[in-house]
C-alpha atoms as a PDB file:
ATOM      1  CA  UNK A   1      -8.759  -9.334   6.326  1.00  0.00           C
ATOM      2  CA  UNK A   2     -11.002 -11.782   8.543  1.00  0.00           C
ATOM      3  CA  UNK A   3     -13.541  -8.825   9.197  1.00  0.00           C
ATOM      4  CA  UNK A   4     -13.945  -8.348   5.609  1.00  0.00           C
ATOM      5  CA  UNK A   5     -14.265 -11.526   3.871  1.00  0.00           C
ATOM      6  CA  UNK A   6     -13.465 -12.003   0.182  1.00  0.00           C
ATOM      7  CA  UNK A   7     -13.403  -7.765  -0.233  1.00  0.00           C
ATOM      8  CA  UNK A   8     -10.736  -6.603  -2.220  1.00  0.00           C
ATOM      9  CA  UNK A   9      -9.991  -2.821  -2.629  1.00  0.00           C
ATOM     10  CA  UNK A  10      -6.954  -2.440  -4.914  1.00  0.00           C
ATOM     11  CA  UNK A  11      -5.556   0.928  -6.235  1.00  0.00           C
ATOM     12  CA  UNK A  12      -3.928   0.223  -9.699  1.00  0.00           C
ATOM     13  CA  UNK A  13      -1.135   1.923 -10.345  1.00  0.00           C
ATOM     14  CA  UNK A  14      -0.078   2.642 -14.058  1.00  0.00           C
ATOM     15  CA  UNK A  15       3.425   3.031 -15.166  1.00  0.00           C
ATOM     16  CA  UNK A  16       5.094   4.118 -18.299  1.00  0.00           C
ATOM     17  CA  UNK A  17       8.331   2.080 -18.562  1.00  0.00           C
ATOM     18  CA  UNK A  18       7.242  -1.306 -19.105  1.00  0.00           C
ATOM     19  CA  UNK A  19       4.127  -2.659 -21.042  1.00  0.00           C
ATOM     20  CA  UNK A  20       0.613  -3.050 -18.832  1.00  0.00           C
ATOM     21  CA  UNK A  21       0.620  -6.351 -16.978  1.00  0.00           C
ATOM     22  CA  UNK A  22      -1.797  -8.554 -15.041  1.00  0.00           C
ATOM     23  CA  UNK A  23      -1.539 -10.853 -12.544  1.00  0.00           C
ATOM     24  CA  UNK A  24      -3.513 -13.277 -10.184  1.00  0.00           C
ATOM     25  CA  UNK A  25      -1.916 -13.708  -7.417  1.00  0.00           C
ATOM     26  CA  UNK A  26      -2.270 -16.961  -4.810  1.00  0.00           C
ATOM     27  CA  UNK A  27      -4.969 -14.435  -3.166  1.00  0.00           C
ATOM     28  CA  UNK A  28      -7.070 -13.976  -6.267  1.00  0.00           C
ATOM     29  CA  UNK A  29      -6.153 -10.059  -5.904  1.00  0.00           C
ATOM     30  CA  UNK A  30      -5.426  -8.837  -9.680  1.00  0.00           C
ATOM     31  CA  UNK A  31      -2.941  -6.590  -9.906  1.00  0.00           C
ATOM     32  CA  UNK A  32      -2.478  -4.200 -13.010  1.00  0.00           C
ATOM     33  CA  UNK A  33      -0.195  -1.410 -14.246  1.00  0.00           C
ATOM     34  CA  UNK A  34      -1.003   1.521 -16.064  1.00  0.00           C
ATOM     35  CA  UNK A  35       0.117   5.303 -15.508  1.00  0.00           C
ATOM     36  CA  UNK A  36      -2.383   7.637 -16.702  1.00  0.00           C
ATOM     37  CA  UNK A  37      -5.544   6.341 -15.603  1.00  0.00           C
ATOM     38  CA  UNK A  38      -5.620   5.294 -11.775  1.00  0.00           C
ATOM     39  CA  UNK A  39      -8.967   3.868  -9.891  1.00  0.00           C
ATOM     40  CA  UNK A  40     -10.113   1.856  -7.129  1.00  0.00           C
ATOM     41  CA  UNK A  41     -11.423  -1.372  -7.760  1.00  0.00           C
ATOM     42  CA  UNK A  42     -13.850  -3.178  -5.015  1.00  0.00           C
ATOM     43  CA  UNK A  43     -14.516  -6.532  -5.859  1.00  0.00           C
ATOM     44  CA  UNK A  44     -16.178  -9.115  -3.962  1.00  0.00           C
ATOM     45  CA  UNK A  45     -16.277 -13.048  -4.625  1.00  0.00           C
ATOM     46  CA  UNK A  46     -19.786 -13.080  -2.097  1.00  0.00           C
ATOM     47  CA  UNK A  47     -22.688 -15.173  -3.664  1.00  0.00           C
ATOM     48  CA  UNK A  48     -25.612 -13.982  -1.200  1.00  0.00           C
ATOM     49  CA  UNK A  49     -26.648 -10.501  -2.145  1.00  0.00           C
ATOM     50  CA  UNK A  50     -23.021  -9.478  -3.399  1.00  0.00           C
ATOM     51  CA  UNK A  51     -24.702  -6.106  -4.180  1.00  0.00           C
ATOM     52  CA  UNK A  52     -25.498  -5.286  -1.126  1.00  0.00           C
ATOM     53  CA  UNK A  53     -22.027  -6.811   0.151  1.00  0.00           C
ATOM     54  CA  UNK A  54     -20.205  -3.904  -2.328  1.00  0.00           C
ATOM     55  CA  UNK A  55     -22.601  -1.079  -1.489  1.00  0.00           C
ATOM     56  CA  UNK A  56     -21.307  -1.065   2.250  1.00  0.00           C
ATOM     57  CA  UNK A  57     -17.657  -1.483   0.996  1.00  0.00           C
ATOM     58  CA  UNK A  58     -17.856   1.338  -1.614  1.00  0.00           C
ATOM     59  CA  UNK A  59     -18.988   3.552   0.998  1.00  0.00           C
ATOM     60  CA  UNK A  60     -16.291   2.360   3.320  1.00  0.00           C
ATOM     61  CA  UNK A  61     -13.524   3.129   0.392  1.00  0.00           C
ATOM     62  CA  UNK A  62     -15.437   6.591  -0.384  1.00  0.00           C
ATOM     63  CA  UNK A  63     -15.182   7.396   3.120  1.00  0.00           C
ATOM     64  CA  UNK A  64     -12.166   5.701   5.129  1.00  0.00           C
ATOM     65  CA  UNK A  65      -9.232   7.805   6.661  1.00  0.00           C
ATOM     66  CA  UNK A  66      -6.070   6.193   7.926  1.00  0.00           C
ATOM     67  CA  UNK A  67      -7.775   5.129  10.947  1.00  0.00           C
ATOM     68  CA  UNK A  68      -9.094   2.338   8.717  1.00  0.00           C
ATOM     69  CA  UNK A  69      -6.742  -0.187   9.893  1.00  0.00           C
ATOM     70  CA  UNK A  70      -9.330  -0.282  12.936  1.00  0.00           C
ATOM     71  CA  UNK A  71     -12.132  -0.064  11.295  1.00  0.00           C
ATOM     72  CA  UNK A  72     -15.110  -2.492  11.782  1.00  0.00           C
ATOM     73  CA  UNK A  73     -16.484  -3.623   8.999  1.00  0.00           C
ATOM     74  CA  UNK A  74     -19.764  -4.952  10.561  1.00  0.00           C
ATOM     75  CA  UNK A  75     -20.449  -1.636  12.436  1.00  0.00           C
ATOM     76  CA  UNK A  76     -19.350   0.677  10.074  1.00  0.00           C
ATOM     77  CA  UNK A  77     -21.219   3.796  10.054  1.00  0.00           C
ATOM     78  CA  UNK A  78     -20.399   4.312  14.174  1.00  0.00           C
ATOM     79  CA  UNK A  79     -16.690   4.606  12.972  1.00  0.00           C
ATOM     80  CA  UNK A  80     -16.146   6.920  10.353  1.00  0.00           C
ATOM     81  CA  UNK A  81     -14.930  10.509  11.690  1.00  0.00           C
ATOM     82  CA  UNK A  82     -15.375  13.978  10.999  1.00  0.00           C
ATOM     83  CA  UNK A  83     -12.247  14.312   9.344  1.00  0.00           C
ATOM     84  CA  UNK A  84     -11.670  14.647   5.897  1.00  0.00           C
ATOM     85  CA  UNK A  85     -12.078  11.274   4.259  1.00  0.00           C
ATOM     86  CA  UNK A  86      -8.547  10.351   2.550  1.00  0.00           C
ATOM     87  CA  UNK A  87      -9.628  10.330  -1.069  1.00  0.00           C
ATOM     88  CA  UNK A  88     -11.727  13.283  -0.803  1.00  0.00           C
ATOM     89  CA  UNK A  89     -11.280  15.860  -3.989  1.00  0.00           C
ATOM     90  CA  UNK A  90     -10.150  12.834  -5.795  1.00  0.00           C
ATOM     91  CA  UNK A  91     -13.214  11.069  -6.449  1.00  0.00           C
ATOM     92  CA  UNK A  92     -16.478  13.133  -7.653  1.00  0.00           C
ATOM     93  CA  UNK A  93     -19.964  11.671  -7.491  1.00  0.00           C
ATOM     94  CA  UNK A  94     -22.183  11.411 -10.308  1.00  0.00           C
ATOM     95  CA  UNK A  95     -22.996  15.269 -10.521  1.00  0.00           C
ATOM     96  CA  UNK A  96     -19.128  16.098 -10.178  1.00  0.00           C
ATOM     97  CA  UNK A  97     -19.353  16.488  -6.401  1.00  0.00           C
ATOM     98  CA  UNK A  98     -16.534  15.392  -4.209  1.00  0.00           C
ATOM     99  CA  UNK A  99     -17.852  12.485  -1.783  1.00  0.00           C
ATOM    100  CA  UNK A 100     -17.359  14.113   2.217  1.00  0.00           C
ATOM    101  CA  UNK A 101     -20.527  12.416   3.652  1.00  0.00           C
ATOM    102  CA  UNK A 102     -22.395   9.140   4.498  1.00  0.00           C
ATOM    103  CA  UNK A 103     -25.653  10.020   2.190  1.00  0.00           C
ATOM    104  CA  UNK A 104     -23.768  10.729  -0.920  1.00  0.00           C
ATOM    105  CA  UNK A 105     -21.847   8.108  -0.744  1.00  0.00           C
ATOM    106  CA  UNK A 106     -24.920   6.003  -0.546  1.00  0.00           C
ATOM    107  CA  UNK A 107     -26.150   7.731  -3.388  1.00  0.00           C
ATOM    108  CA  UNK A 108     -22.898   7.257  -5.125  1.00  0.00           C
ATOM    109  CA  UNK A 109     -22.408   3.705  -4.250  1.00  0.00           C
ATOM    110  CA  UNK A 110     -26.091   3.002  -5.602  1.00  0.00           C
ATOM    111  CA  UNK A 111     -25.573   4.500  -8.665  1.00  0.00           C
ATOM    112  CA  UNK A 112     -22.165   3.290  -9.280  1.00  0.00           C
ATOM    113  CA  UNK A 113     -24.192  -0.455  -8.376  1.00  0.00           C
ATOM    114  CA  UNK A 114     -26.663   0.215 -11.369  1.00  0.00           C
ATOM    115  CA  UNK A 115     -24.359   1.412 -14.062  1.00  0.00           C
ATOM    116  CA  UNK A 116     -20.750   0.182 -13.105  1.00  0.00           C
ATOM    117  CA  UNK A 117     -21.024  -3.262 -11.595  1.00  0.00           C
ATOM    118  CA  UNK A 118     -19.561  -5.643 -13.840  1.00  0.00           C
ATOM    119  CA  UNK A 119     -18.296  -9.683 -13.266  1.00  0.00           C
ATOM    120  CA  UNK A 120     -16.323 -11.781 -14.654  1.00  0.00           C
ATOM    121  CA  UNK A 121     -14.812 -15.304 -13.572  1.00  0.00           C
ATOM    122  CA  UNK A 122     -11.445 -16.341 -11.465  1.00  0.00           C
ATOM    123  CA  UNK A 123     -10.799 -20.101 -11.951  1.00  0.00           C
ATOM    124  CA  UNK A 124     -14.359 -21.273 -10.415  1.00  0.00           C
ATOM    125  CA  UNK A 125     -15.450 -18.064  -8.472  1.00  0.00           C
ATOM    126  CA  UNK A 126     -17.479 -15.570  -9.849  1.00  0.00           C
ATOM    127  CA  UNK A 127     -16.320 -12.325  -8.863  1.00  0.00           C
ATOM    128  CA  UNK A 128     -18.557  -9.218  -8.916  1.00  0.00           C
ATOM    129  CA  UNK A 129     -16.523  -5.908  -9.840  1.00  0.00           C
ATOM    130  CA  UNK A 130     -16.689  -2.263  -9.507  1.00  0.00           C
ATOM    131  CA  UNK A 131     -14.328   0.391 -11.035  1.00  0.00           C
ATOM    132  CA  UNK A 132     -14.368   4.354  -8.828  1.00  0.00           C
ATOM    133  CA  UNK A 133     -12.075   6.302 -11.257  1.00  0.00           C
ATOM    134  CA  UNK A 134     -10.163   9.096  -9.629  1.00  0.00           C
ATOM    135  CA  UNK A 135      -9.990  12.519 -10.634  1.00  0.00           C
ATOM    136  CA  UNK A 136      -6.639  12.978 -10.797  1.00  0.00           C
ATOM    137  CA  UNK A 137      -3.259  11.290  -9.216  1.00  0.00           C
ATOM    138  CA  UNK A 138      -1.115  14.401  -8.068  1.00  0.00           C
ATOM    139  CA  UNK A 139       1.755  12.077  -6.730  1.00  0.00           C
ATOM    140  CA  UNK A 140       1.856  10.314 -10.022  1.00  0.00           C
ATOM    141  CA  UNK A 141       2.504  14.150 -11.788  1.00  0.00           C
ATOM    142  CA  UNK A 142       5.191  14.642  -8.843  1.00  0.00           C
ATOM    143  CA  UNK A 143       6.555  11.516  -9.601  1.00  0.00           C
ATOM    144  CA  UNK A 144       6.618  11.957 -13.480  1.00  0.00           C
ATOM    145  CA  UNK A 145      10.499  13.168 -13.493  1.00  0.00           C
ATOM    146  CA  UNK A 146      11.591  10.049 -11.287  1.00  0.00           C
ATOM    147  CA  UNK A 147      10.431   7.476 -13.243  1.00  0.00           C
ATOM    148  CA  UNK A 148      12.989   6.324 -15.120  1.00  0.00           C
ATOM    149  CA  UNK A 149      14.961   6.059 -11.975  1.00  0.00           C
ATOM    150  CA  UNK A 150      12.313   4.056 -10.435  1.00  0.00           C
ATOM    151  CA  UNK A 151      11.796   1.345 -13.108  1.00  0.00           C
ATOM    152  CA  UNK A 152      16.092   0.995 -13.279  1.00  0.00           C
ATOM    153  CA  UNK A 153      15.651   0.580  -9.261  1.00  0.00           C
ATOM    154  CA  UNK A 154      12.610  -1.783  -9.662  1.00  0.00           C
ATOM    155  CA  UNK A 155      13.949  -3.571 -12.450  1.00  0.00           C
ATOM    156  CA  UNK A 156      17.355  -3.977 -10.255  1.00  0.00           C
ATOM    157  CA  UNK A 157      16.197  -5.355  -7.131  1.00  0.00           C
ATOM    158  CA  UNK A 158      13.392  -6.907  -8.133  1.00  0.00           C
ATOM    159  CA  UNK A 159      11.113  -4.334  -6.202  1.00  0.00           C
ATOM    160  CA  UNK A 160       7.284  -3.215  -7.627  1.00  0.00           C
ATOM    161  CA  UNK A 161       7.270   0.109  -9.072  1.00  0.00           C
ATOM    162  CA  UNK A 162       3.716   0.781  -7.690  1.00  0.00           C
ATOM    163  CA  UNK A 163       5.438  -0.104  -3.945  1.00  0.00           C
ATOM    164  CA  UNK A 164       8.368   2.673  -4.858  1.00  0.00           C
ATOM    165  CA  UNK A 165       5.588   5.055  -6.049  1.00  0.00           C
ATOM    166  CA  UNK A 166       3.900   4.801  -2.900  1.00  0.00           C
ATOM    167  CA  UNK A 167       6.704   4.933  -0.435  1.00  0.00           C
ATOM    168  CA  UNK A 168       8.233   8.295  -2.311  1.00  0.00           C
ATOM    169  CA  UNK A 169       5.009   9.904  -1.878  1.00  0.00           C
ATOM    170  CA  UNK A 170       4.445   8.417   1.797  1.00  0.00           C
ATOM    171  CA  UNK A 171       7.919   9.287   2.902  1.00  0.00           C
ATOM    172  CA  UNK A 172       8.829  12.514   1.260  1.00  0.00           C
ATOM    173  CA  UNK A 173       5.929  13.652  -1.042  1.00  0.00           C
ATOM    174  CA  UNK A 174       8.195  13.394  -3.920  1.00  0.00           C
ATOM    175  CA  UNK A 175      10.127  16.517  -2.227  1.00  0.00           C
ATOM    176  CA  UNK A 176      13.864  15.437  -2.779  1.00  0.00           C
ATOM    177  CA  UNK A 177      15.160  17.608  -0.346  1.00  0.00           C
ATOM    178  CA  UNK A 178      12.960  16.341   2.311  1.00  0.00           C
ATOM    179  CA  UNK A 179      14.859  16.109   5.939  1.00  0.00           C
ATOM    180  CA  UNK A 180      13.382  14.952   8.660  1.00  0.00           C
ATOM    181  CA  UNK A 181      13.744  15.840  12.721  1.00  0.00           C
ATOM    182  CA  UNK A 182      14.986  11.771  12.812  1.00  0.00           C
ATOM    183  CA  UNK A 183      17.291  13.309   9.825  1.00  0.00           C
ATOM    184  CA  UNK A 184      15.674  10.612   7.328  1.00  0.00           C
ATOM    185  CA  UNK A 185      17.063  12.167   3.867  1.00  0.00           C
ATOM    186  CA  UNK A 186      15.736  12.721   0.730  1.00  0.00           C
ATOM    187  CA  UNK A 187      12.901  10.838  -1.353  1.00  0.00           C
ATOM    188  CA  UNK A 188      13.034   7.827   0.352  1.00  0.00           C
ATOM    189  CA  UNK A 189      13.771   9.292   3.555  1.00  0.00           C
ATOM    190  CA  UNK A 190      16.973   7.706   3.979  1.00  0.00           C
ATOM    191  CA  UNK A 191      18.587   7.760   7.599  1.00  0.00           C
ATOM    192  CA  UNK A 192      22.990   7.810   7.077  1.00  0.00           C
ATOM    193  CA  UNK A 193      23.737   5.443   9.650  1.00  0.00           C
ATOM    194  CA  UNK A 194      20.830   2.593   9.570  1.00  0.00           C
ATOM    195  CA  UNK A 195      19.841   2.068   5.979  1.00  0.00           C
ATOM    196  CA  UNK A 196      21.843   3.607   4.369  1.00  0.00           C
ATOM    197  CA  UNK A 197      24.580   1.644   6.214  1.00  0.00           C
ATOM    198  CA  UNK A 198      23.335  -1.514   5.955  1.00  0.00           C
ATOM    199  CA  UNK A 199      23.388  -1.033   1.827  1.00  0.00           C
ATOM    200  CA  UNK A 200      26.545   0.398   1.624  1.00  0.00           C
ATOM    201  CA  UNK A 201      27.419  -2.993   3.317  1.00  0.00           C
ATOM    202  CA  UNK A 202      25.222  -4.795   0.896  1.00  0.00           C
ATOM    203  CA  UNK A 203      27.219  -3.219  -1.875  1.00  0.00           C
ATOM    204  CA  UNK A 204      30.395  -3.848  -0.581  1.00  0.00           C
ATOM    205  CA  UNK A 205      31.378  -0.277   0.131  1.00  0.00           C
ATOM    206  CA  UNK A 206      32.691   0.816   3.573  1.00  0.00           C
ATOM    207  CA  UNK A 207      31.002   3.847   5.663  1.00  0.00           C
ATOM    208  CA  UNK A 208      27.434   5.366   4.672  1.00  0.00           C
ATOM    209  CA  UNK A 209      25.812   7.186   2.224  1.00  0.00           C
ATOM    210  CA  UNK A 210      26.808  11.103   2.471  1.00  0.00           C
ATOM    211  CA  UNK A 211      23.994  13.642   2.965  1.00  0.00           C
ATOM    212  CA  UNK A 212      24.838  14.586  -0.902  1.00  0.00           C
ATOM    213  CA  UNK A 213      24.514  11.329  -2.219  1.00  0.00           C
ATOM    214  CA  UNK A 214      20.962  10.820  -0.328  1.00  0.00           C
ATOM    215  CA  UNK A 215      19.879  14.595  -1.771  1.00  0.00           C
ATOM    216  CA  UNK A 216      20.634  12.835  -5.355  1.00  0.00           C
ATOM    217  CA  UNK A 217      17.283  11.260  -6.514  1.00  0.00           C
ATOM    218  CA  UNK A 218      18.852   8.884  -8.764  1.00  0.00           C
ATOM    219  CA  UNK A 219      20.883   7.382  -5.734  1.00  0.00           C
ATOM    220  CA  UNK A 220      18.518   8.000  -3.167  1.00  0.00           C
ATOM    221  CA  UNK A 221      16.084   5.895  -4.880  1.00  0.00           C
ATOM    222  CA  UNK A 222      18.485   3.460  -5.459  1.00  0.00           C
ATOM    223  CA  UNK A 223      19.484   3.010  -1.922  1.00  0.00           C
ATOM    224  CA  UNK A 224      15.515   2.769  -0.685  1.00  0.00           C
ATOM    225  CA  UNK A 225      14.917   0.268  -2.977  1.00  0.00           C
ATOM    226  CA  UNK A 226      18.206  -1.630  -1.903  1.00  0.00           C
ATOM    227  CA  UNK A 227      16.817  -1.228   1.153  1.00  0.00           C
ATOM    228  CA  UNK A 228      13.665  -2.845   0.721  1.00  0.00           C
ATOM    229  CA  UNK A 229      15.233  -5.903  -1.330  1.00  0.00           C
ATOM    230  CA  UNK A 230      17.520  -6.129   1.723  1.00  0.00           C
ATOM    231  CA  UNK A 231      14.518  -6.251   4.529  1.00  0.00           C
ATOM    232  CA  UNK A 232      12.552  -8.639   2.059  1.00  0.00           C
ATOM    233  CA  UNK A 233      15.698 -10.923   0.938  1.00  0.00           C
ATOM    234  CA  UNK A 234      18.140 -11.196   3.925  1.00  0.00           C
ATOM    235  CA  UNK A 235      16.452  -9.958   7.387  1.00  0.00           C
ATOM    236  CA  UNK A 236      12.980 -10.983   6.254  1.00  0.00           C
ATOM    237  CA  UNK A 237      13.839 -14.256   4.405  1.00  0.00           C
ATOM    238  CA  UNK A 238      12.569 -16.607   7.035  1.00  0.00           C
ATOM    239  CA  UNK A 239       8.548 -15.265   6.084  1.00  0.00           C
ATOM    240  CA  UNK A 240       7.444 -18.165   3.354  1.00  0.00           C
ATOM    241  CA  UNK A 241       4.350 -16.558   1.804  1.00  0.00           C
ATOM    242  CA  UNK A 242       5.188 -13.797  -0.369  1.00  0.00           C
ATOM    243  CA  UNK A 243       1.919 -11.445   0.207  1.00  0.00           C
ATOM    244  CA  UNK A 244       3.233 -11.450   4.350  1.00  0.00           C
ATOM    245  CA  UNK A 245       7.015 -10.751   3.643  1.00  0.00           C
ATOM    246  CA  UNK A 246       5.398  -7.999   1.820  1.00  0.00           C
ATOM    247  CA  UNK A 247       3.222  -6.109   4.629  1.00  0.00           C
ATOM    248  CA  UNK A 248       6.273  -7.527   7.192  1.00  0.00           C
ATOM    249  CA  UNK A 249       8.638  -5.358   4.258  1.00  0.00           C
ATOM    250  CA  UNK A 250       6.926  -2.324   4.384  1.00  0.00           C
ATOM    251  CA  UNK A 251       6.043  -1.930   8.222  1.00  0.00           C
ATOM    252  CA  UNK A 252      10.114  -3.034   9.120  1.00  0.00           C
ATOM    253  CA  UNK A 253      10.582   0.165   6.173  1.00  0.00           C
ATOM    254  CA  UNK A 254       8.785   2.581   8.321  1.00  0.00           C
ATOM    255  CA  UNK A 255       9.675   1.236  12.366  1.00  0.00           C
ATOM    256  CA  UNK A 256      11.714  -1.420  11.482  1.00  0.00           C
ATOM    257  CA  UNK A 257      12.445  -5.444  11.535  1.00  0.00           C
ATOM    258  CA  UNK A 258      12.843  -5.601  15.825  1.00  0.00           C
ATOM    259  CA  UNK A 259       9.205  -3.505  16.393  1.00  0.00           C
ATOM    260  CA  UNK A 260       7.618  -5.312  13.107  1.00  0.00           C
ATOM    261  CA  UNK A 261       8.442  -8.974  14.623  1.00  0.00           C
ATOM    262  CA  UNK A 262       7.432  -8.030  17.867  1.00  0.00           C
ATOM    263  CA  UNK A 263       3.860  -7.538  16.947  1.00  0.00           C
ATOM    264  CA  UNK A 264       4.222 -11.326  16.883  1.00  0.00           C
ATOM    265  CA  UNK A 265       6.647 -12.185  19.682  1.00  0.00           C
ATOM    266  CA  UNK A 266       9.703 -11.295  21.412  1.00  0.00           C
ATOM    267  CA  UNK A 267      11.427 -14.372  20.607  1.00  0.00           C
ATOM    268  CA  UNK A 268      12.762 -13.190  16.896  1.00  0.00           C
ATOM    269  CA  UNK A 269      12.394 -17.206  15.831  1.00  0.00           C
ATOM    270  CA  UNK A 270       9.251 -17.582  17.358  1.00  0.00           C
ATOM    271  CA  UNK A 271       7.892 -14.451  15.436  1.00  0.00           C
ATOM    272  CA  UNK A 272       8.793 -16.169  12.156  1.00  0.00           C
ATOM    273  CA  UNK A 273       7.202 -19.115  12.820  1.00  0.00           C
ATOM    274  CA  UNK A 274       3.760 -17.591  13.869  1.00  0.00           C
ATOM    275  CA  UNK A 275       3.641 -14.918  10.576  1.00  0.00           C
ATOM    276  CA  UNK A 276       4.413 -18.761   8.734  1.00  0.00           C
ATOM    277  CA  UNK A 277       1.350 -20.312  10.185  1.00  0.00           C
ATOM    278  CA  UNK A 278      -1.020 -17.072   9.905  1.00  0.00           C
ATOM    279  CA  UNK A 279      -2.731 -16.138   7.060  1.00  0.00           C
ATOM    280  CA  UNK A 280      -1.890 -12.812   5.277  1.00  0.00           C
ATOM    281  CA  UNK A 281      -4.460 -11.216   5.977  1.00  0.00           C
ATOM    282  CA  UNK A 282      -4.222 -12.085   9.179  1.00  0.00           C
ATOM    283  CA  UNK A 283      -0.628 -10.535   9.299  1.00  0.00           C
ATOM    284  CA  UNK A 284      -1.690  -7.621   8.552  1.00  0.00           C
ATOM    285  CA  UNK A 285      -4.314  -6.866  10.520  1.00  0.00           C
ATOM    286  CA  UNK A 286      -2.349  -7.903  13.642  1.00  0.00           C
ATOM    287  CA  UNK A 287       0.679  -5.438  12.319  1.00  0.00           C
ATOM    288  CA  UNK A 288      -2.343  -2.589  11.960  1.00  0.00           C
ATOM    289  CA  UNK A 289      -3.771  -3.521  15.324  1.00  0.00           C
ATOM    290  CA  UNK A 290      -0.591  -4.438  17.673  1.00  0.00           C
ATOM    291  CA  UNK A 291       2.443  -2.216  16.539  1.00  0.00           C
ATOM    292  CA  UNK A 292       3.796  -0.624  19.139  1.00  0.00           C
ATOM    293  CA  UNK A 293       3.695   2.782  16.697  1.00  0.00           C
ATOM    294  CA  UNK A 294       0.518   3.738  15.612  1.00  0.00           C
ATOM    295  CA  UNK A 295       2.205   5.845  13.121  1.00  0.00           C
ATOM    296  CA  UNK A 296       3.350   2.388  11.580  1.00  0.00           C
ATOM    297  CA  UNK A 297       0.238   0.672  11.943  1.00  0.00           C
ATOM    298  CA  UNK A 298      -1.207   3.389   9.661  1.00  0.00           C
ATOM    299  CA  UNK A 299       2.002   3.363   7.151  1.00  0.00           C
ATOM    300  CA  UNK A 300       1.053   0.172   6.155  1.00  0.00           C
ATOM    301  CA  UNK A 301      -2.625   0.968   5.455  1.00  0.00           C
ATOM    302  CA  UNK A 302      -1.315   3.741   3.646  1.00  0.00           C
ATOM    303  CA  UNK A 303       1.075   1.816   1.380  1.00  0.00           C
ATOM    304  CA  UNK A 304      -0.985  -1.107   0.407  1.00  0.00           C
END
């Protein structure tokens, strides 16, 4: 994001069906996998007073809501609401205290600055590292019984298990009888006649998915990650760099491909060709600013 240069706040995301892995992406974001242990990781590649730099962006991860797709990152402190911050009860402070307000998570930050801060080299930048473990990851203990489903689907379509994970818990809350008033069914929230449509074409089958197909997990899961290779393969192909398609992906999931591309323009073509000359980060910080659905704007936040 332009308003938060070189910052990286990354939630790694273990799973069990497939050996840890790492990866640098074009981005210099490392990704990892793991499934018991899950923390947030702020790093910084900043060579003027990078400790300073990560104290105001471990208090920003300590105390962000969903309205942090609109967040300032210069002028801070003025932003953050009364409401509950969105990791609160899942990371304690030093004395075991969940983190609710500004001076303990200065306290926290400082402390986690003098005992935590670690670096360690990306090609020729120095990057300067600190690791918030979480207390516990309740959607990962929902999610426990659908795993096996979710690495066959991941493994199928070519689709991250993490970006499953998070859409099962966004979507549904790992409930697999979850209907909603739009009658979105199941874990994936799967509406009959739109997505699950379009994959029943995919597959070559005629009609849509049945209400007791979608209540299956096993084929509900199936047909939401179907779904998301077919945004990302077919009505998303025209997006070159990978890290856009992705955010482009997962807002067209939520309010999809027409509302997504008009964030850019209302000349389909001429939306593709602007997310090609903009910057990822730019892309998605004009999908969490402009959406027309400010529910979507913070579905995105939320998934990444």
């Amino acid at each position: 994001m332009k308003n938060i240069p070189f910052l990286i706040i990354i939630i790694f995301l273990q799973t069990s069906c497939s050996n840890s892995q790492n990866k640098i992406d074009q981005n210099q974001t490392k990704y990892s996998s793991s499934l018991n242990i899950v923390n947030i990781i702020v790093e910084t590649t900043m060579h003027q007073n990078p400790k300073a730099y990560l104290h105001k962006a471990i208090v920003i991860a300590l105390l962000m809501n969903n309205d942090f797709s609109d967040f300032d990152f210069n002028n801070q402190y003025s932003k953050f609401s009364r409401k509950e911050p969105l990791l609160y009860g899942q990371v304690l402070d030093h004395h075991g205290i969940p983190v609710r307000h500004q001076w303990r998570a200065n306290k926290f930050a400082d402390y986690l600055l003098q005992t935590k801060l670690k670096t360690y080299h990306v090609n020729i930048n120095q990057v300067w590292s600190v690791k918030i473990p979480l207390k516990f990851d309740r959607s990962n203990k929902r999610g426990h019984k659908y795993l096996n489903f979710i690495c066959k689907s991941a493994k199928k379509y070519n689709i991250e298990k993490s970006l499953i994970l998070a859409i099962i818990e966004a979507e549904s809350n790992f409930n697999p009888r979850a209907i909603s008033n739009s009658k979105a069914v199941g874990l994936m929230q799967i509406v009959q006649n739109t997505a699950g449509k379009d994959v029943f074409k995919m597959q070559g089958k005629l009609g849509s998915p049945s209400k007791k197909i979608l209540l299956n997990p096993e084929k509900n899961i199936d047909i939401g990650t179907a779904y998301l290779s077919l945004l990302r393969d077919t009505y998303l192909n025209s997006i070159i760099n990978p890290i856009s398609k992705k955010y482009a992906t997962i807002a067209s999931y939520h309010g999809g491909v027409t509302a997504m591309l008009e964030v850019f323009s209302h000349n389909q073509m001429q939306a593709f060709q602007i997310i090609n000359h903009l910057h990822p980060d730019d892309v998605y910080q004009l999908i969490c600013k402009r959406h027309a659905s400010l529910e979507s704007r913070r579905y995105l936040f939320k998934i990444i």
